[in-house]
C-alpha atoms as a PDB file:
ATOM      1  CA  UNK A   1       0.000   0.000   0.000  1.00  0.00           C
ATOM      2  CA  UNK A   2       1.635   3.253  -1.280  1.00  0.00           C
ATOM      3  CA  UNK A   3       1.823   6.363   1.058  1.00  0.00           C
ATOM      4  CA  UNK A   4       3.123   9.789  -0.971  1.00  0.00           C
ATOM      5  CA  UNK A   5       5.839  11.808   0.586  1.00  0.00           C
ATOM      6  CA  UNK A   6       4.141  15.241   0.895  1.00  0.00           C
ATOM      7  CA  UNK A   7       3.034  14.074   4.469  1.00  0.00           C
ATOM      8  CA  UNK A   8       1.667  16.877   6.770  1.00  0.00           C
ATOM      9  CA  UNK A   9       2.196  16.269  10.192  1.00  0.00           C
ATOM     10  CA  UNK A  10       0.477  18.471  12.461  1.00  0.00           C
ATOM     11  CA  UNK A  11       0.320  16.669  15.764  1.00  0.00           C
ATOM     12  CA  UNK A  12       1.997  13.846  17.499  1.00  0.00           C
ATOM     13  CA  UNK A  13       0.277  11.401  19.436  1.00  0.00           C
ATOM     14  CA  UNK A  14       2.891  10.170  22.269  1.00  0.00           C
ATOM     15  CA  UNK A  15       1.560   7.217  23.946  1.00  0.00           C
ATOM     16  CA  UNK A  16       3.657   5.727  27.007  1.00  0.00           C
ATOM     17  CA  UNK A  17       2.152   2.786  28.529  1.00  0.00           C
ATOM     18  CA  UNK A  18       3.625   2.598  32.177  1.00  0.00           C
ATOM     19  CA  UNK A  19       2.877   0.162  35.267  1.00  0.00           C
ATOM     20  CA  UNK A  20       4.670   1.275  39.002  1.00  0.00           C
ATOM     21  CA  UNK A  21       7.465   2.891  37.062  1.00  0.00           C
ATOM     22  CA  UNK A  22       6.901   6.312  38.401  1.00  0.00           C
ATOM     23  CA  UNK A  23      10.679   7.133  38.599  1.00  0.00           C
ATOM     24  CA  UNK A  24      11.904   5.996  35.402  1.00  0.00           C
ATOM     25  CA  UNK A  25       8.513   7.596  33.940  1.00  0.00           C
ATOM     26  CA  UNK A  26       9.504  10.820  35.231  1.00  0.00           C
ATOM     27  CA  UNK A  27      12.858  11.006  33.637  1.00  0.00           C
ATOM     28  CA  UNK A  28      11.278   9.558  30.081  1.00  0.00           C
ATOM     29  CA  UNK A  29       9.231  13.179  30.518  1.00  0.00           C
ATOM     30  CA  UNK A  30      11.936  15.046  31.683  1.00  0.00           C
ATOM     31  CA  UNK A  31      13.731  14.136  28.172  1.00  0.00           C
ATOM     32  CA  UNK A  32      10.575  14.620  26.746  1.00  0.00           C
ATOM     33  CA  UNK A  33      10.128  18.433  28.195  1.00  0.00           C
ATOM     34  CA  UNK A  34      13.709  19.372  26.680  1.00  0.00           C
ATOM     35  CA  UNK A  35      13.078  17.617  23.373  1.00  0.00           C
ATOM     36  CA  UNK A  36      13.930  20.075  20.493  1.00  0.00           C
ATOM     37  CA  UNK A  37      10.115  19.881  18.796  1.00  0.00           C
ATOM     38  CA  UNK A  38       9.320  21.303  15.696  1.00  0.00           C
ATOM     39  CA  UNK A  39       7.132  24.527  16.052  1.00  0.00           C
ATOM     40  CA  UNK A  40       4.685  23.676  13.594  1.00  0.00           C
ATOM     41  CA  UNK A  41       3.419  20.392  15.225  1.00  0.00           C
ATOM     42  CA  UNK A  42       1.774  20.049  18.530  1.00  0.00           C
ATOM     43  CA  UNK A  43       2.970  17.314  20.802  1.00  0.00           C
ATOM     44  CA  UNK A  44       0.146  15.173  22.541  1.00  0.00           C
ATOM     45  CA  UNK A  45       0.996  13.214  25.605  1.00  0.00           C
ATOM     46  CA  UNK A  46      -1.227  10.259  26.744  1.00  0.00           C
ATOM     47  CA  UNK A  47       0.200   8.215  29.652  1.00  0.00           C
ATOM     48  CA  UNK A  48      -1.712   5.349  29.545  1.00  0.00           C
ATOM     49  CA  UNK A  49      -1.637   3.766  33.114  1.00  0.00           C
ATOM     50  CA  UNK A  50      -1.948   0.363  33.728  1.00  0.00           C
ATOM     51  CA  UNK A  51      -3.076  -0.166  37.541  1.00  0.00           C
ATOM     52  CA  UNK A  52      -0.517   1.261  38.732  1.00  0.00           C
ATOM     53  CA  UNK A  53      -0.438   1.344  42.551  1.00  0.00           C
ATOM     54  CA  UNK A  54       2.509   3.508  43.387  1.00  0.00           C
ATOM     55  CA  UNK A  55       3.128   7.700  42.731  1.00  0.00           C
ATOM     56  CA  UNK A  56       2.644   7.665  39.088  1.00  0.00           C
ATOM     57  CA  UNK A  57      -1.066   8.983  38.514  1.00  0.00           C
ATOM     58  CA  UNK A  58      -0.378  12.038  40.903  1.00  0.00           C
ATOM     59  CA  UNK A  59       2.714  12.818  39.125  1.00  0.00           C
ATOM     60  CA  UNK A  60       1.580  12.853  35.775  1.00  0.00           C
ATOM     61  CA  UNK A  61      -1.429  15.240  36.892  1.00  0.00           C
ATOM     62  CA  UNK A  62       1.308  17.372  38.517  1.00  0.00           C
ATOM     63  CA  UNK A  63       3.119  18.080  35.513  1.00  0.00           C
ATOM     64  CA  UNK A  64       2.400  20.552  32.928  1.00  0.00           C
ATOM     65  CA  UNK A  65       3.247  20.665  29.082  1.00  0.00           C
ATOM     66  CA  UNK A  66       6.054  23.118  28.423  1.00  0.00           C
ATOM     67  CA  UNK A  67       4.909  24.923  25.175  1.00  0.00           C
ATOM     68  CA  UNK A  68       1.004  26.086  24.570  1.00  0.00           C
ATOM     69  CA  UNK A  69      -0.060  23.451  21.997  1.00  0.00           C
ATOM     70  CA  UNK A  70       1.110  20.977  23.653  1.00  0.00           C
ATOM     71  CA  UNK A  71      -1.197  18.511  25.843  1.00  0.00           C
ATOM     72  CA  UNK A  72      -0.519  15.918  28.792  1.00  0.00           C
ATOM     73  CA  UNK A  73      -3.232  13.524  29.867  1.00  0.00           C
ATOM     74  CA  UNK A  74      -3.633  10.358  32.084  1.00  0.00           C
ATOM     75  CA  UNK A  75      -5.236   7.994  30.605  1.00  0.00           C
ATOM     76  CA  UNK A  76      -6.899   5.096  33.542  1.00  0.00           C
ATOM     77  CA  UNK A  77      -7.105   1.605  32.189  1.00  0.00           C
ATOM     78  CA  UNK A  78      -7.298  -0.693  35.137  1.00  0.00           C
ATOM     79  CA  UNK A  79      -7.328  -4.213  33.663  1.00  0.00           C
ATOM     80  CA  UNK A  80      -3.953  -6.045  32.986  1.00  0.00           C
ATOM     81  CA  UNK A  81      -2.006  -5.556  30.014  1.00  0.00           C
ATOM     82  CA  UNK A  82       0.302  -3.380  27.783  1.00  0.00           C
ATOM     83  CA  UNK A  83      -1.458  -4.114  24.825  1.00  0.00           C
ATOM     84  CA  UNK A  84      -5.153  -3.246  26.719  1.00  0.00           C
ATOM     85  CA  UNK A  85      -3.814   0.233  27.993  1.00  0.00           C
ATOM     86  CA  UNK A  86      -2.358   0.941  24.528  1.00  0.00           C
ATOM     87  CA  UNK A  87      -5.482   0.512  22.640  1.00  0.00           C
ATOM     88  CA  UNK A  88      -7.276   2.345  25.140  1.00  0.00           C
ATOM     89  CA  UNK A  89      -4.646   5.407  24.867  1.00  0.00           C
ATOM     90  CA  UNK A  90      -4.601   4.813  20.816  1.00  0.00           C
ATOM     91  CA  UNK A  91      -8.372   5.492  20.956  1.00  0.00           C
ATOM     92  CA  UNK A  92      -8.093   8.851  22.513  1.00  0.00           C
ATOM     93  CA  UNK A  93      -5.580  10.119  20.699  1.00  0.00           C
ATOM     94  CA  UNK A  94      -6.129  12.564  17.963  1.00  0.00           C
ATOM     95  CA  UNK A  95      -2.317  12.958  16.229  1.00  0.00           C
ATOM     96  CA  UNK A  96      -1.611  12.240  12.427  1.00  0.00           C
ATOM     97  CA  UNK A  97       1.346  10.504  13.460  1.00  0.00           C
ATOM     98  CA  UNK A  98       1.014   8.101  16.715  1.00  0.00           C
ATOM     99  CA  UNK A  99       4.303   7.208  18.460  1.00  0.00           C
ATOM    100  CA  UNK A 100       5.179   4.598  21.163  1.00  0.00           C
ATOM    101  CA  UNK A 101       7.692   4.701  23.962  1.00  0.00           C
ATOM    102  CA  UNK A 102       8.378   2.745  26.873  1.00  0.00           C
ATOM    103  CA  UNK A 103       8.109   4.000  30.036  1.00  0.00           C
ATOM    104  CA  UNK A 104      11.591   3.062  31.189  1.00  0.00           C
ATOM    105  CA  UNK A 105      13.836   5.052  28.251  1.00  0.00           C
ATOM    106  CA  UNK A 106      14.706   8.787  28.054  1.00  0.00           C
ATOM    107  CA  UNK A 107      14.782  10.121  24.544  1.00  0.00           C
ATOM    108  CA  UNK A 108      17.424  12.324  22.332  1.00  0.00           C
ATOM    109  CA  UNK A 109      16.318  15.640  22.015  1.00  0.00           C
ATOM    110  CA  UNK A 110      15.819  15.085  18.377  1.00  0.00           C
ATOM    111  CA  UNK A 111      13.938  11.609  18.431  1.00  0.00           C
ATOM    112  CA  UNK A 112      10.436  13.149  17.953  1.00  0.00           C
ATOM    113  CA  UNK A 113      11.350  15.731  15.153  1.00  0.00           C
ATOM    114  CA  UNK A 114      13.330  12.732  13.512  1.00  0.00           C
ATOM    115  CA  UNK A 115      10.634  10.541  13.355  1.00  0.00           C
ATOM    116  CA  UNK A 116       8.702  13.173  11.982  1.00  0.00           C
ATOM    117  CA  UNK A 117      11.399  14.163   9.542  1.00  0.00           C
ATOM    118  CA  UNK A 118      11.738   9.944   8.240  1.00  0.00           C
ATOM    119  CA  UNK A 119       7.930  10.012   7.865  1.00  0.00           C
ATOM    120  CA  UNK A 120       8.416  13.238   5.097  1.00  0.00           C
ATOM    121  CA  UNK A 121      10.942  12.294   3.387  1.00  0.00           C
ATOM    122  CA  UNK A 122      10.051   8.256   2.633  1.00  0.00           C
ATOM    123  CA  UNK A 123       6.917   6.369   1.827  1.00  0.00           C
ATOM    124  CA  UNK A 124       7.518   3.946   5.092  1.00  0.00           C
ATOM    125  CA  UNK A 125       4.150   3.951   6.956  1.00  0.00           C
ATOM    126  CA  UNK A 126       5.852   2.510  10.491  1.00  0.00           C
ATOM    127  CA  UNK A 127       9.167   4.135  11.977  1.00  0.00           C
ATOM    128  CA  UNK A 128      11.152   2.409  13.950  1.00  0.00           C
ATOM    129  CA  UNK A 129      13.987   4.764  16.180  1.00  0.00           C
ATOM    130  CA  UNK A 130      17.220   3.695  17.688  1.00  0.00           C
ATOM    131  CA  UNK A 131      17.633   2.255  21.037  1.00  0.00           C
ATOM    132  CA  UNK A 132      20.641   2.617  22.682  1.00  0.00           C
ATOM    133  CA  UNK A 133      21.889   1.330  26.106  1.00  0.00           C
ATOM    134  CA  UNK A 134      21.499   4.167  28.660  1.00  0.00           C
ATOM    135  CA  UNK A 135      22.408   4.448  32.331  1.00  0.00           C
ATOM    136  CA  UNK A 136      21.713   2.299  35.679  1.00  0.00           C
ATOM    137  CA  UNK A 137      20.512   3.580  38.843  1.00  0.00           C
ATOM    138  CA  UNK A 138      23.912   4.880  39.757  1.00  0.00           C
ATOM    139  CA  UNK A 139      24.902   6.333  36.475  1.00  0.00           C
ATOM    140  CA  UNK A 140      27.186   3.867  35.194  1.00  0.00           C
ATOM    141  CA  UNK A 141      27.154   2.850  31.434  1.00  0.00           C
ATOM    142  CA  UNK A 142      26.594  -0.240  29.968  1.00  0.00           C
ATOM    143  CA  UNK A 143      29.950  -2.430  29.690  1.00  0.00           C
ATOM    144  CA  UNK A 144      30.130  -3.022  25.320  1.00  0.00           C
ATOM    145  CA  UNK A 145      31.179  -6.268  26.201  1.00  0.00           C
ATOM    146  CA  UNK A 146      28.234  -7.212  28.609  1.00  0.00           C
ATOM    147  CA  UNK A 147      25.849  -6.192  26.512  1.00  0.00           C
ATOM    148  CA  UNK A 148      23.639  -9.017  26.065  1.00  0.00           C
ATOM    149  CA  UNK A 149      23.962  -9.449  30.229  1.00  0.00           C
ATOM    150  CA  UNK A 150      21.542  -6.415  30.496  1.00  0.00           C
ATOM    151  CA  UNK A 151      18.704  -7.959  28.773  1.00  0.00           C
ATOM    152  CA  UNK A 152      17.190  -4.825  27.359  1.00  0.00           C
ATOM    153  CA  UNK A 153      16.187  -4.540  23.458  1.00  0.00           C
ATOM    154  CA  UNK A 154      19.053  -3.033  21.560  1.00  0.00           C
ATOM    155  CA  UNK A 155      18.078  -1.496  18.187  1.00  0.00           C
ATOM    156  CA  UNK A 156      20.890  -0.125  15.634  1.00  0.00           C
ATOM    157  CA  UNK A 157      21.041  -1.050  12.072  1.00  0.00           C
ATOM    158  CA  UNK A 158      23.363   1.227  11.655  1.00  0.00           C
ATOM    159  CA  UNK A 159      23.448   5.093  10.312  1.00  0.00           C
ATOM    160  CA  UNK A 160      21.501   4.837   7.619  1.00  0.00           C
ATOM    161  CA  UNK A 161      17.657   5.096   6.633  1.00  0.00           C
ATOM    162  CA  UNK A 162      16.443   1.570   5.559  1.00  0.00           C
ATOM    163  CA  UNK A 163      13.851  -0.986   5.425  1.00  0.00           C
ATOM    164  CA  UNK A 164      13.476  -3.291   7.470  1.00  0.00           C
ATOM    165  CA  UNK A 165      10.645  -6.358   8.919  1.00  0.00           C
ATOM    166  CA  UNK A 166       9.607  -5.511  12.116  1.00  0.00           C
ATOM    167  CA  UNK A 167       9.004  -2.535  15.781  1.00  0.00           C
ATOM    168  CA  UNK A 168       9.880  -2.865  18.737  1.00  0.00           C
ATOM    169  CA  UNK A 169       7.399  -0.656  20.755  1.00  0.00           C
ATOM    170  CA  UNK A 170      10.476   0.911  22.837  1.00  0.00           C
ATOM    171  CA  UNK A 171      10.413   3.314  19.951  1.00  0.00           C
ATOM    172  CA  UNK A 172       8.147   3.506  17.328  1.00  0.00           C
ATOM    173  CA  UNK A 173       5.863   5.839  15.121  1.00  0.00           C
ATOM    174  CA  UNK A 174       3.199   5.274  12.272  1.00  0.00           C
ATOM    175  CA  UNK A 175       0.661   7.132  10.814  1.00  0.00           C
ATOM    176  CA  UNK A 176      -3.259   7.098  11.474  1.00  0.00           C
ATOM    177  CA  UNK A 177      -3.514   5.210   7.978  1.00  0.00           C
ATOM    178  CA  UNK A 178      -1.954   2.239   9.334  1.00  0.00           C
ATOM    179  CA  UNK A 179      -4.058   2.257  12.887  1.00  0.00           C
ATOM    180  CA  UNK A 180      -7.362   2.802  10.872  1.00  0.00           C
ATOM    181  CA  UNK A 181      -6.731  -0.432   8.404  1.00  0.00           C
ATOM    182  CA  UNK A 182      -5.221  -2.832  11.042  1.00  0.00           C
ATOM    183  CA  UNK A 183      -6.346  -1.835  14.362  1.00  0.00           C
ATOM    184  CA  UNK A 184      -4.546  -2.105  17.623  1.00  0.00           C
ATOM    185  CA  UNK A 185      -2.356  -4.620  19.385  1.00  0.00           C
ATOM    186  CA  UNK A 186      -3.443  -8.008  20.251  1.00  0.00           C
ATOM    187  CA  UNK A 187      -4.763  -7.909  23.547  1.00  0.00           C
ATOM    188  CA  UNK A 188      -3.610 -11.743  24.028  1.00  0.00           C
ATOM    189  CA  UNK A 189       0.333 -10.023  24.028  1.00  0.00           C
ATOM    190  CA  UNK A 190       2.516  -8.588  25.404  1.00  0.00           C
ATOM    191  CA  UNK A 191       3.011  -7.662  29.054  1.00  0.00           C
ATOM    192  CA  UNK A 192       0.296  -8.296  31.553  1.00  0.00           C
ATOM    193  CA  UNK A 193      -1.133 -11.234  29.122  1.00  0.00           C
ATOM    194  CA  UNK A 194       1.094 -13.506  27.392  1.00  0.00           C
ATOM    195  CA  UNK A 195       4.306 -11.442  28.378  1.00  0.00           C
ATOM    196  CA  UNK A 196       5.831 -10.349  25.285  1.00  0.00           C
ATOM    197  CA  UNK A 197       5.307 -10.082  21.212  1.00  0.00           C
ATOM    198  CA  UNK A 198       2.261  -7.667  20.690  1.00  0.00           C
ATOM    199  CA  UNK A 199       4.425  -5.489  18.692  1.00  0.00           C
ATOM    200  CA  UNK A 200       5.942  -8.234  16.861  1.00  0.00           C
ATOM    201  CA  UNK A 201       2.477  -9.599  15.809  1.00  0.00           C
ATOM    202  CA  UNK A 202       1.411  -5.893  15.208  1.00  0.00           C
ATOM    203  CA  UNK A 203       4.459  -5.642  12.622  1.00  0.00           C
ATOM    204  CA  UNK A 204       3.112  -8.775  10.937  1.00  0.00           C
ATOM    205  CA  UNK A 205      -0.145  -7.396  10.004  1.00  0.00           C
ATOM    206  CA  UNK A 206       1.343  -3.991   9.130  1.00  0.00           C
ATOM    207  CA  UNK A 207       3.328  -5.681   6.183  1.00  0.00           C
ATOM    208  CA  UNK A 208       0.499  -8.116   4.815  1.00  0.00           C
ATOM    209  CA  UNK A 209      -1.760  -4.681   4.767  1.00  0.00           C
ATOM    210  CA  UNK A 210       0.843  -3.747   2.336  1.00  0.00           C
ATOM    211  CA  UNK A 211       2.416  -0.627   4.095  1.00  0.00           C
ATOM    212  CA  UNK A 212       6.072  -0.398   4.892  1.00  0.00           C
ATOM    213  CA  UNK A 213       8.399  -0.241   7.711  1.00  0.00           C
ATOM    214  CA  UNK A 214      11.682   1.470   7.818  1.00  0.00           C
ATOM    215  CA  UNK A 215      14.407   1.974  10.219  1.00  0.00           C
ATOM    216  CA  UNK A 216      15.915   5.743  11.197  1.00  0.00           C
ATOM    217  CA  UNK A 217      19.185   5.662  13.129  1.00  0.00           C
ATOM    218  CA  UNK A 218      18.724   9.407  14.189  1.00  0.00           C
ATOM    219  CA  UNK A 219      15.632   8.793  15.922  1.00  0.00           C
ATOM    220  CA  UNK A 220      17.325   7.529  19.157  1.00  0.00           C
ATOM    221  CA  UNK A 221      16.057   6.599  22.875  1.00  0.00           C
ATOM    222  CA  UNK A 222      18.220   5.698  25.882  1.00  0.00           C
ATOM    223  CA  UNK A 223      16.917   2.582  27.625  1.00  0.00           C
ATOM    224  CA  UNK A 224      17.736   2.514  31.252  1.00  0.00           C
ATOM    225  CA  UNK A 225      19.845  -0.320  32.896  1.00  0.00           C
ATOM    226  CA  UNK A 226      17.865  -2.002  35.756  1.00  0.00           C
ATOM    227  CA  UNK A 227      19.881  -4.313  37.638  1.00  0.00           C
ATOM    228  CA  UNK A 228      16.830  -6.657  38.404  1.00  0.00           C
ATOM    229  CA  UNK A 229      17.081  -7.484  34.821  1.00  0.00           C
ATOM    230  CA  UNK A 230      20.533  -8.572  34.597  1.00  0.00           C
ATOM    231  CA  UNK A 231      21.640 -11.917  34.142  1.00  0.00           C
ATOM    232  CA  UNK A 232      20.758 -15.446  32.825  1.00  0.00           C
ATOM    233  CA  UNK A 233      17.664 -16.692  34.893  1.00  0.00           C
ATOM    234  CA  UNK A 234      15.910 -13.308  33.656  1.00  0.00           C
ATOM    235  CA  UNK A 235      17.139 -14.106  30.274  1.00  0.00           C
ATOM    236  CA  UNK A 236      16.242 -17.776  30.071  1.00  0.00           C
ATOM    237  CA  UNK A 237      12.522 -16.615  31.789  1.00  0.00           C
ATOM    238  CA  UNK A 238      12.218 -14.087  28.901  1.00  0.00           C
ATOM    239  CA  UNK A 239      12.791 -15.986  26.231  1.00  0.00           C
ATOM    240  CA  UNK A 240      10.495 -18.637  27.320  1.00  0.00           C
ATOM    241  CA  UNK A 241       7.933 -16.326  27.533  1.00  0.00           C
ATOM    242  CA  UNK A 242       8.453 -14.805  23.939  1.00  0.00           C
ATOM    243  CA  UNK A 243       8.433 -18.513  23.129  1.00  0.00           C
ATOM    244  CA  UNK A 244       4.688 -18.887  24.843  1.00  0.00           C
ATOM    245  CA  UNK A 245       4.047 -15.651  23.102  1.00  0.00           C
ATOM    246  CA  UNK A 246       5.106 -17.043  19.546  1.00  0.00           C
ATOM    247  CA  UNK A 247       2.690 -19.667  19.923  1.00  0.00           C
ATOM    248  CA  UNK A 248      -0.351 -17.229  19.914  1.00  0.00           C
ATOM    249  CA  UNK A 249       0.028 -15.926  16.413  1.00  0.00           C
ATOM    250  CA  UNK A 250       2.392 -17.921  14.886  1.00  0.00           C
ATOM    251  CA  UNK A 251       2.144 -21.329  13.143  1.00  0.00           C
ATOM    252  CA  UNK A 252       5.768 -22.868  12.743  1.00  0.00           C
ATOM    253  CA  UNK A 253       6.101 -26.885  11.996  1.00  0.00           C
ATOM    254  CA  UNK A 254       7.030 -28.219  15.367  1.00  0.00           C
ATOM    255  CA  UNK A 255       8.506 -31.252  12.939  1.00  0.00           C
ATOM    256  CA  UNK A 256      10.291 -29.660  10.068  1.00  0.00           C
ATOM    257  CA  UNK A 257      11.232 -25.699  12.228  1.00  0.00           C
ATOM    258  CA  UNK A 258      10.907 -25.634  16.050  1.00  0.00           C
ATOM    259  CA  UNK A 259      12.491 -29.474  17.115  1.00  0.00           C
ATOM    260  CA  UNK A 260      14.968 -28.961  14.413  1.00  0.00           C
ATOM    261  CA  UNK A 261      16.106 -25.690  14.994  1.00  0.00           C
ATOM    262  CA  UNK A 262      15.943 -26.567  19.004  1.00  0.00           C
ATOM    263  CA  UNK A 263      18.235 -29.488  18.326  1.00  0.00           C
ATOM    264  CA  UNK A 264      20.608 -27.350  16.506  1.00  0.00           C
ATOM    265  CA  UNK A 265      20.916 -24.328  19.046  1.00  0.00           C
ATOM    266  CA  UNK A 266      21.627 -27.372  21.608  1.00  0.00           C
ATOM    267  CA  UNK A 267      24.295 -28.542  19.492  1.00  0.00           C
ATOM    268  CA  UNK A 268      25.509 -24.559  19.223  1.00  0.00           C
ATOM    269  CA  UNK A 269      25.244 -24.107  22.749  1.00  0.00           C
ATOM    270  CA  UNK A 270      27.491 -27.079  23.764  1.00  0.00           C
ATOM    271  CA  UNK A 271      29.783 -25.882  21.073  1.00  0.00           C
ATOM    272  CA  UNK A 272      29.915 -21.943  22.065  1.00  0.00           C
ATOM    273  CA  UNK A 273      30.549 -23.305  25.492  1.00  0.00           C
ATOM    274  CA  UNK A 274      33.351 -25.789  24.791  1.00  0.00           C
ATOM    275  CA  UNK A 275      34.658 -22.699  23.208  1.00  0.00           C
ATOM    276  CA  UNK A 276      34.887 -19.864  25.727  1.00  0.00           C
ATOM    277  CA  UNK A 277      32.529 -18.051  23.937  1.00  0.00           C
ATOM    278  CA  UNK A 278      30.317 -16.708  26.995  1.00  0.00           C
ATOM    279  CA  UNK A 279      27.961 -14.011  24.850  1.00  0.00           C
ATOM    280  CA  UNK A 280      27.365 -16.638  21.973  1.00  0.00           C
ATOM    281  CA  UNK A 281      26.338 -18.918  25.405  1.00  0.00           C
ATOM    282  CA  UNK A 282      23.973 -16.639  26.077  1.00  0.00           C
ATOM    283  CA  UNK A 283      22.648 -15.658  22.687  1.00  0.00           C
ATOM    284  CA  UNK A 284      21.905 -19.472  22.426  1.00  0.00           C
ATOM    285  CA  UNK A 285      20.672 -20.140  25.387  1.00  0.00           C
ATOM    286  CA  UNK A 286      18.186 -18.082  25.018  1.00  0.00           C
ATOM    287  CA  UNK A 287      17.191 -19.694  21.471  1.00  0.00           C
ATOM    288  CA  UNK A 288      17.150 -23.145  22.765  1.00  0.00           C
ATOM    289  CA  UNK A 289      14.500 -21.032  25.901  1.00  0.00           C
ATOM    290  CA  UNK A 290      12.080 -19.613  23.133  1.00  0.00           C
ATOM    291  CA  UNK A 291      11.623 -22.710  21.284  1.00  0.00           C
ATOM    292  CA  UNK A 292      10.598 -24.917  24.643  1.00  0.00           C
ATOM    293  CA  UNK A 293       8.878 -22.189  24.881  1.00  0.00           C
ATOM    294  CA  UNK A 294       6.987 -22.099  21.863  1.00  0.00           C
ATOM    295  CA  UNK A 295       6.773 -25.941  21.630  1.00  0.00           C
ATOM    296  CA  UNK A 296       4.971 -25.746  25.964  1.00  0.00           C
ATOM    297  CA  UNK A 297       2.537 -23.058  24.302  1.00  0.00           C
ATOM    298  CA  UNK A 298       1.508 -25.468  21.694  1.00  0.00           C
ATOM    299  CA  UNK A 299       1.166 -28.129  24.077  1.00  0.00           C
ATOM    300  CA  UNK A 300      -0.874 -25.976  26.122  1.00  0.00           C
ATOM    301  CA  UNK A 301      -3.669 -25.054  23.831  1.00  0.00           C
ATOM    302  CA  UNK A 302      -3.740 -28.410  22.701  1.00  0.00           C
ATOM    303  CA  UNK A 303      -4.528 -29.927  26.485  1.00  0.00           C
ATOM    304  CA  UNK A 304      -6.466 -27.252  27.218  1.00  0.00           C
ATOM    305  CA  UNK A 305      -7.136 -25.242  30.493  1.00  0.00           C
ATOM    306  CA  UNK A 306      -6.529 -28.585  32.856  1.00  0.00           C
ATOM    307  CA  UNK A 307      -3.445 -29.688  31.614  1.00  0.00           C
ATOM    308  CA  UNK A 308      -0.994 -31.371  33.889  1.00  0.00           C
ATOM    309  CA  UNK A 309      -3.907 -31.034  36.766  1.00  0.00           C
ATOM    310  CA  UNK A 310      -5.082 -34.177  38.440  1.00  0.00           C
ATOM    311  CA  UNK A 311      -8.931 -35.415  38.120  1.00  0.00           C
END
């Protein structure tokens, strides 16, 4: 599906779906107030609150938007789930262009007005921005050779625009075009339901609509370094749980894909290890996770709701 260039933008739709992250929310719009914005486009906020239970719903309503056309509003969505509280926000929001950031990254001063700027100057109907390692809680950066230890999404494809298959909600735009033929996120995904993959399965239908996705390195957020994340029992857990999330939407051969490739990142593993090689360890390790993963999903669905339970 073709999209001209001569896009107008004149507001932004910035949707942050948070849950008990009132700190790291706070810095996210603390980047956001010293963002360099273009004048001629109006920034809305929409925090979309997830039942959260700690500070964040009276400090959102205690801020204030820095320039007149600007907007900042709470958005209440008490049942579980990222995806729920995103659709929710999505259908408030008024913006030409609708953008996505995590609640737990602050942003370049440019990433808005770049995202703006890729959607001008190329047909691609989805952005996606860079995501950079940022800072932990005592503002130490990330170790380059660690970097797989932190277990937070890394996005670079390098310094150029380019196309490329799929988002990753830490940072992402696309227009109201794309929203208004596809819908929202699978409520089924992503945190609070099945853990992980509602933008994954998002980008899926994006593409078989026909639009486009594209990369732009310039775009860039700083994703903070929690040190409850670090390490290989949260890695192992996560990739399980994009495995179980895989499952949902996806319909691999368990015979001719998943065993195979499972048998194959075992062999890898063993190999990597005999090796030395500690970050190909991990990398793998975390492959041979998301296909048990996928392949205890499966099983799941086929059992049904009293599976392994006693009669």
């Amino acid at each position: 599906m073709g999209l001209t260039r001569s896009y107008a933008c004149r507001q932004v739709s910035v949707i942050i779906p948070t849950r008990n992250r009132a700190q790291s929310l706070a810095t996210l719009l603390d980047s956001l107030d010293a963002a360099n914005l273009p004048a001629n486009v109006a920034l809305e906020l929409l925090i979309a609150n997830n039942a959260s239970t700690d500070r964040t719903a009276s400090m959102v309503e205690s801020r204030q938007p820095k320039r007149p056309q600007d907007s900042l509003k709470l958005v209440e969505h008490p049942a579980p789930g990222k995806s729920r509280a995103l659709n929710r926000a999505l259908a408030e929001a008024h913006g030409e262009l609708l953008m996505i950031l995590d609640d737990d990254v602050s942003i370049d001063a440019r990433c808005i007005a770049k995202h703006v700027e890729a959607h001008q100057q190329t047909d691609f109907a989805a952005i996606q921005g860079r995501v950079l390692p940022g800072k932990d809680p005592e503002g130490r950066g990330a170790d380059p050779k660690r970097l797989r230890e932190y277990n937070i999404p890394i996005i670079d494809y390098g310094d150029q625009i380019m196309p490329i298959r799929g988002l990753t909600g830490t940072n992402m735009s696309f227009k109201r075009q794309v929203l208004e033929s596809i819908g929202g996120f699978d409520e089924r995904l992503g945190p609070g339901a099945s853990g992980f993959s509602e933008d994954t399965e998002f980008s899926i239908r994006i593409r078989k609509a026909g639009f486009k996705i594209g990369y732009t390195p310039e775009a860039i957020v700083y994703h903070e370094l929690n040190p409850n994340r670090y390490g290989r029992a949260y890695n192992r857990d996560v990739e399980f749980r994009k495995g179980v999330s895989r499952s949902m939407y996806r319909q691999d051969s368990i015979v001719f894909n998943v065993i195979p490739n499972l048998i194959a990142n075992c062999l890898r593993w063993l190999i990597y290890r005999l090796l030395g090689k500690t970050q190909k360890v991990y990398k793998t390790e975390g492959r041979v996770l998301k296909c048990l993963g996928y392949l205890a999903g499966k099983f799941r669905r086929v059992a049904g709701p009293h599976a392994g339970t006693e009669s």
